[in-house]
Protein backbone atom coordinates (compact mmCIF):
# COMPACT_ATOMS: atom_id res chain seq x y z
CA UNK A 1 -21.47 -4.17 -16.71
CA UNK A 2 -23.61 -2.34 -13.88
CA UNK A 3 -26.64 -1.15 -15.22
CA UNK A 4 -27.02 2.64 -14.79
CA UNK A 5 -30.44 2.41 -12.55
CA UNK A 6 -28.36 1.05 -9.64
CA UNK A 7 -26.94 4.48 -9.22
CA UNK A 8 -29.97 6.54 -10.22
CA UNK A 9 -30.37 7.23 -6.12
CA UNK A 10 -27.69 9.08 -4.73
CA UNK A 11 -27.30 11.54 -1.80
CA UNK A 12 -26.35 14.90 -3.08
CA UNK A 13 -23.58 15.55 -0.26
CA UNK A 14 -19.92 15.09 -2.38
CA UNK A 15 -16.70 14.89 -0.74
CA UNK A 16 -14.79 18.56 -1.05
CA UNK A 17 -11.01 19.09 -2.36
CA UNK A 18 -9.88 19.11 1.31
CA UNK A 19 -12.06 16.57 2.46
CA UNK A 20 -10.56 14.12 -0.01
CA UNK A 21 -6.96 15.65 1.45
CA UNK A 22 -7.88 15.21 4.97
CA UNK A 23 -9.34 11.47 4.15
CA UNK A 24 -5.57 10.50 2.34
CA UNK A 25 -3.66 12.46 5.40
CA UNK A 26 -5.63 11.54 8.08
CA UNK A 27 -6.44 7.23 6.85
CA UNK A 28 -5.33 5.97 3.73
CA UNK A 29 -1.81 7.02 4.34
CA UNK A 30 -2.22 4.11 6.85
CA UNK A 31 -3.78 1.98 5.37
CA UNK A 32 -1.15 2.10 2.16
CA UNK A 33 1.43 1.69 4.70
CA UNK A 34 0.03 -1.38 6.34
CA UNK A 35 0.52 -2.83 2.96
CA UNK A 36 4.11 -3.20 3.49
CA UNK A 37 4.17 -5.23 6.58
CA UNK A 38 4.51 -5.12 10.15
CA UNK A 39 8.22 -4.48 9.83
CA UNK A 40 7.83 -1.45 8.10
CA UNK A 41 8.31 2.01 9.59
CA UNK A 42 6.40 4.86 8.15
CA UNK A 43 9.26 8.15 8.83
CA UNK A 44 7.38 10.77 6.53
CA UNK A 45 5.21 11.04 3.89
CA UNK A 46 3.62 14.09 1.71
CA UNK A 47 0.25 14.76 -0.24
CA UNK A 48 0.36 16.65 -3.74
CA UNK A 49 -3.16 17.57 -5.31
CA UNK A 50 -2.96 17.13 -9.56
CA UNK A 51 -4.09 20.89 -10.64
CA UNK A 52 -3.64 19.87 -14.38
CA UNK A 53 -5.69 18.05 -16.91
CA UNK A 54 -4.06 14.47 -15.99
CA UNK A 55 -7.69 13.68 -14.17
CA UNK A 56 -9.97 14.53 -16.90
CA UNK A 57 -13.22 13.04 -15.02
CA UNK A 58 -11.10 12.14 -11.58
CA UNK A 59 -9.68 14.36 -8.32
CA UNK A 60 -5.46 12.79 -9.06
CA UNK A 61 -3.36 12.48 -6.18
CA UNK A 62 0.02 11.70 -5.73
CA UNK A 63 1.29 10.34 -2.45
CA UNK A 64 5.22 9.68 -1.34
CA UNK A 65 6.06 7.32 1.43
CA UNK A 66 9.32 7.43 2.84
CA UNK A 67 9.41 3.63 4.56
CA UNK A 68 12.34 2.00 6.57
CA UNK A 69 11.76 -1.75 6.00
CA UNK A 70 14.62 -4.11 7.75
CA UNK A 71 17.04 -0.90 8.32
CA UNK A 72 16.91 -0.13 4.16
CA UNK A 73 15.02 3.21 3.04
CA UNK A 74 12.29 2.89 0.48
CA UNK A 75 10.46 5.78 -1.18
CA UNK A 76 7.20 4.39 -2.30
CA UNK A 77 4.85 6.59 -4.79
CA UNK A 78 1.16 6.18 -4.76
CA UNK A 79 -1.64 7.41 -7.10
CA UNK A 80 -5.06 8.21 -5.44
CA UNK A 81 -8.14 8.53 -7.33
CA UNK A 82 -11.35 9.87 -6.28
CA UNK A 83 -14.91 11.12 -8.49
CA UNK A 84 -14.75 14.60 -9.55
CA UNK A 85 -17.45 16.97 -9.62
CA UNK A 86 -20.90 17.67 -8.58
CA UNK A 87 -23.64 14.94 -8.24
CA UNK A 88 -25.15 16.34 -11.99
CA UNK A 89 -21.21 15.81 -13.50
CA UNK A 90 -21.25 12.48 -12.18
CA UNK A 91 -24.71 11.43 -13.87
CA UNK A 92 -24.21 13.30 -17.05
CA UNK A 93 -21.07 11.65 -17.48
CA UNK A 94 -21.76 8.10 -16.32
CA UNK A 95 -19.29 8.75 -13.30
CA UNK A 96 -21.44 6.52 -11.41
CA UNK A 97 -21.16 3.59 -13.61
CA UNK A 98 -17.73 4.01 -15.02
CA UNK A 99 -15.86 4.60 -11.47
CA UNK A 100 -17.55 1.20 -9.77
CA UNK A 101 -16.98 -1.06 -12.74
CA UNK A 102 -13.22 0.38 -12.45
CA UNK A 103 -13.14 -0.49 -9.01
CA UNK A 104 -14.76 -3.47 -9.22
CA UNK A 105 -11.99 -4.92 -11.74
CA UNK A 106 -9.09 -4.22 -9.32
CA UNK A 107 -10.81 -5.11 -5.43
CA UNK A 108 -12.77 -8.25 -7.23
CA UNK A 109 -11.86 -9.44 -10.68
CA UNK A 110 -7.81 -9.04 -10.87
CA UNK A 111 -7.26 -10.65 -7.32
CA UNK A 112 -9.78 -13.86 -8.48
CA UNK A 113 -7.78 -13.86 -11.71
CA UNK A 114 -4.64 -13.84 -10.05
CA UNK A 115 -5.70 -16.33 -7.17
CA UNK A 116 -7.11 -18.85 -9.80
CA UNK A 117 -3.94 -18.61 -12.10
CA UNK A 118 -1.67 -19.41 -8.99
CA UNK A 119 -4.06 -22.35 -7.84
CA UNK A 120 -3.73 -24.06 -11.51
CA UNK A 121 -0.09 -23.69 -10.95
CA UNK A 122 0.39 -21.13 -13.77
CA UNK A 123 2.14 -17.90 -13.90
CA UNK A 124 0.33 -14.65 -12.56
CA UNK A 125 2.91 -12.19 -14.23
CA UNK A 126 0.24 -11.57 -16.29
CA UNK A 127 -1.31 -9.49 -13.50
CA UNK A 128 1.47 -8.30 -11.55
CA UNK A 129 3.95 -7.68 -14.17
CA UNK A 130 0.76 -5.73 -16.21
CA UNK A 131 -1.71 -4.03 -13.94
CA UNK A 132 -0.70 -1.35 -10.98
CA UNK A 133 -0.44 -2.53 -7.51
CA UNK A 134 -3.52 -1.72 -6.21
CA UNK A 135 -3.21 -0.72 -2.24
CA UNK A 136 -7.10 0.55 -2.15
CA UNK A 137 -9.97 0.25 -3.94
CA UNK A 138 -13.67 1.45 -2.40
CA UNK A 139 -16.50 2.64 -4.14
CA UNK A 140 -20.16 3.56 -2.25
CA UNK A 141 -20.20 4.76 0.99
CA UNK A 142 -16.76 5.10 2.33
CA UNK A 143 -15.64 5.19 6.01
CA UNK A 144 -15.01 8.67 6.97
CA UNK A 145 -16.21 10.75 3.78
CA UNK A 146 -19.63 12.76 3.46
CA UNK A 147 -22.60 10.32 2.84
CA UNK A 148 -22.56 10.38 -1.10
CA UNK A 149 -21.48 7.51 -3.68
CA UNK A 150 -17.61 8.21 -3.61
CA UNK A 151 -14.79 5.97 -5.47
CA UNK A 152 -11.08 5.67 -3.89
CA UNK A 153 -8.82 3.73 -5.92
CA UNK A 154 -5.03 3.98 -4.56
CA UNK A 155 -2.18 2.33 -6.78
CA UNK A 156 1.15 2.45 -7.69
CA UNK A 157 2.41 5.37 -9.50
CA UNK A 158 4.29 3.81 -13.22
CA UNK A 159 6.44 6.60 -14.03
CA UNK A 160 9.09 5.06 -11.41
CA UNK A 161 9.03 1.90 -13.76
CA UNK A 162 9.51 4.65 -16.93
CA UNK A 163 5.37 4.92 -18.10
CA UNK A 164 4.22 8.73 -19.06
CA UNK A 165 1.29 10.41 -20.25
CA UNK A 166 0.16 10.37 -23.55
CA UNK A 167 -0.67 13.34 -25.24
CA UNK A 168 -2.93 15.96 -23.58
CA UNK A 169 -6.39 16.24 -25.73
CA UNK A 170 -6.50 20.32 -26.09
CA UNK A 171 -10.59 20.32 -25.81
CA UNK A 172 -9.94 18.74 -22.01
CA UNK A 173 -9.44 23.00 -21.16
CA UNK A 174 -13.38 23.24 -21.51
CA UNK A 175 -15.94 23.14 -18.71
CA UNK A 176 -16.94 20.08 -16.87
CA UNK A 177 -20.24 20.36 -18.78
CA UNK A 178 -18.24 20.40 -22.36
CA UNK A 179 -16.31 17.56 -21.20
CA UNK A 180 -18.95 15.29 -20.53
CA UNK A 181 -20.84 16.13 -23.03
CA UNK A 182 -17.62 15.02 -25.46
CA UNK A 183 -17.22 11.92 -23.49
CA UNK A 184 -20.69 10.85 -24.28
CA UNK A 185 -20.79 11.60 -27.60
CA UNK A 186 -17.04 9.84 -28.10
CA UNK A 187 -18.52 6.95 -26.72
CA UNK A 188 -22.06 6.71 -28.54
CA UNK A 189 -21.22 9.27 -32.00
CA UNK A 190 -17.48 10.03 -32.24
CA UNK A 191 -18.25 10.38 -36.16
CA UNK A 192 -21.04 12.53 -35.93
CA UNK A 193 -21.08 15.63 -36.67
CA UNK A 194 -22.25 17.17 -32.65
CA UNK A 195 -18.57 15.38 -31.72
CA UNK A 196 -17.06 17.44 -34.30
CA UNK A 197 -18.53 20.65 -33.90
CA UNK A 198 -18.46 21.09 -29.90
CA UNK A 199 -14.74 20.07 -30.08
CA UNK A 200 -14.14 23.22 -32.55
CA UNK A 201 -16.14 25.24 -30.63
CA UNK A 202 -13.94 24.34 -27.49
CA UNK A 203 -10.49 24.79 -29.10
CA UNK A 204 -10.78 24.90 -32.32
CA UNK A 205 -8.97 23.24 -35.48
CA UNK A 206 -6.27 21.99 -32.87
CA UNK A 207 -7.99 19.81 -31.02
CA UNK A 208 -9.04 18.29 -33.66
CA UNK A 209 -5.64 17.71 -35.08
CA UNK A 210 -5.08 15.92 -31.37
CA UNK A 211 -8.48 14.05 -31.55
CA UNK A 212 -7.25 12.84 -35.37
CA UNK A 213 -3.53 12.02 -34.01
CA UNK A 214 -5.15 10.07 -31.10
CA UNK A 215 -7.90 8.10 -33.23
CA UNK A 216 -5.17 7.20 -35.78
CA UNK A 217 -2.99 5.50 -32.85
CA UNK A 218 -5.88 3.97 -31.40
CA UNK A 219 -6.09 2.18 -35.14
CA UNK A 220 -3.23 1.37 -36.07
CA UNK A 221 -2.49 -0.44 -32.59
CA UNK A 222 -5.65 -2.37 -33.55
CA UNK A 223 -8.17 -0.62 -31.02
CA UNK A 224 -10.23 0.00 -33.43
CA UNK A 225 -11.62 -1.20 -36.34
CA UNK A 226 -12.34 1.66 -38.03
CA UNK A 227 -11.63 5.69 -38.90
């Protein structure tokens, strides 16, 4: 894991709602696209922003390509991912660390995994049949946003191949401060009794019924060893 003091230095200048929308409209529309060969016409595409919970720490996406590869159509769907908030969000809530070890995995680790597996003449379903296609993956400086850490990730949208969202946690309606705030203390106190009380301050006995229903799955699927 990257320790947390790489990222203690950052420049305070964060990419904007429609500079992340002018960045996908204006570049990574391409350089998706480019991903599908040189045959491969681009006729239209369109950009729809995520206004729901669905991002919880992350600015969601969702692009459509229209293609015309060899004279047959294909609509393509693409999820883009980018940091949310303001430079304190991102420190409070380990944005830093979280977003480049994500990124990391999918530009570095999957396509070694997957290169080593087909050079010992083994199957590499085990990456492209259970990971996303990944089209882009950037974190640091990027090309053509404001001069802050930022993290792109663009991949293949699942619910084409039938995946959906699990169930919406009701405390995710509180502030970006209450939300990282619960993400650190699910991550170092999830018993304690902080956890507990900030989530009923935030919604009430509901969310916990959702934190309990969640927690339960998470056990008996063998996540975790423990309630």
């Amino acid at each position: 894991m990257l320790s947390e003091d790489t990222y203690t230095t950052v420049c305070t200048k964060m990419s904007t709602q429609q500079q992340q929308l002018d960045y996908i409209e204006r570049y990574l529309v391409y350089d998706i696209f480019q991903y599908f060969g040189k045959d491969a016409v681009l006729e239209s595409h369109s950009v729809k922003c995520s206004t729901g919970l669905d991002g919880f720490m992350s600015a969601l996406y969702t692009v459509k390509l229209e293609l015309l590869i060899a004279d047959r159509r294909k609509s393509e769907v693409v999820l883009v991912k980018f940091m949310k908030g303001d430079e304190a969000f991102r420190k409070s809530s380990n944005s830093y660390i979280q977003f480049a070890n994500e990124i990391f995995g999918y530009a570095e680790i999957l396509p070694a995994y997957e290169h080593l597996l087909r050079e010992s003449h083994l199957s590499s379903d085990v990456v492209t049949n259970w990971v996303p296609r990944c089209y882009f993956a950037k974190f640091g400086q990027v090309d053509r946003l404001p001069t802050g850490k930022e993290s792109v990730l663009a991949l293949k949208h699942l619910k084409g191949d039938g995946y959906e969202l699990g169930p919406r946690l009701t405390w995710l309606l509180g502030t970006e401060a209450d939300c990282a705030e619960l993400s650190r203390l699910f991550d170092t106190d999830m018993h304690g009794a902080a956890f507990r009380q900030l989530s009923i301050d935030i919604a009430g006995d509901v969310a916990n019924e959702e934190i309990f229903k969640t927690v339960r799955h998470a056990y008996e699927h063998g996540y975790m060893d423990e309630i």
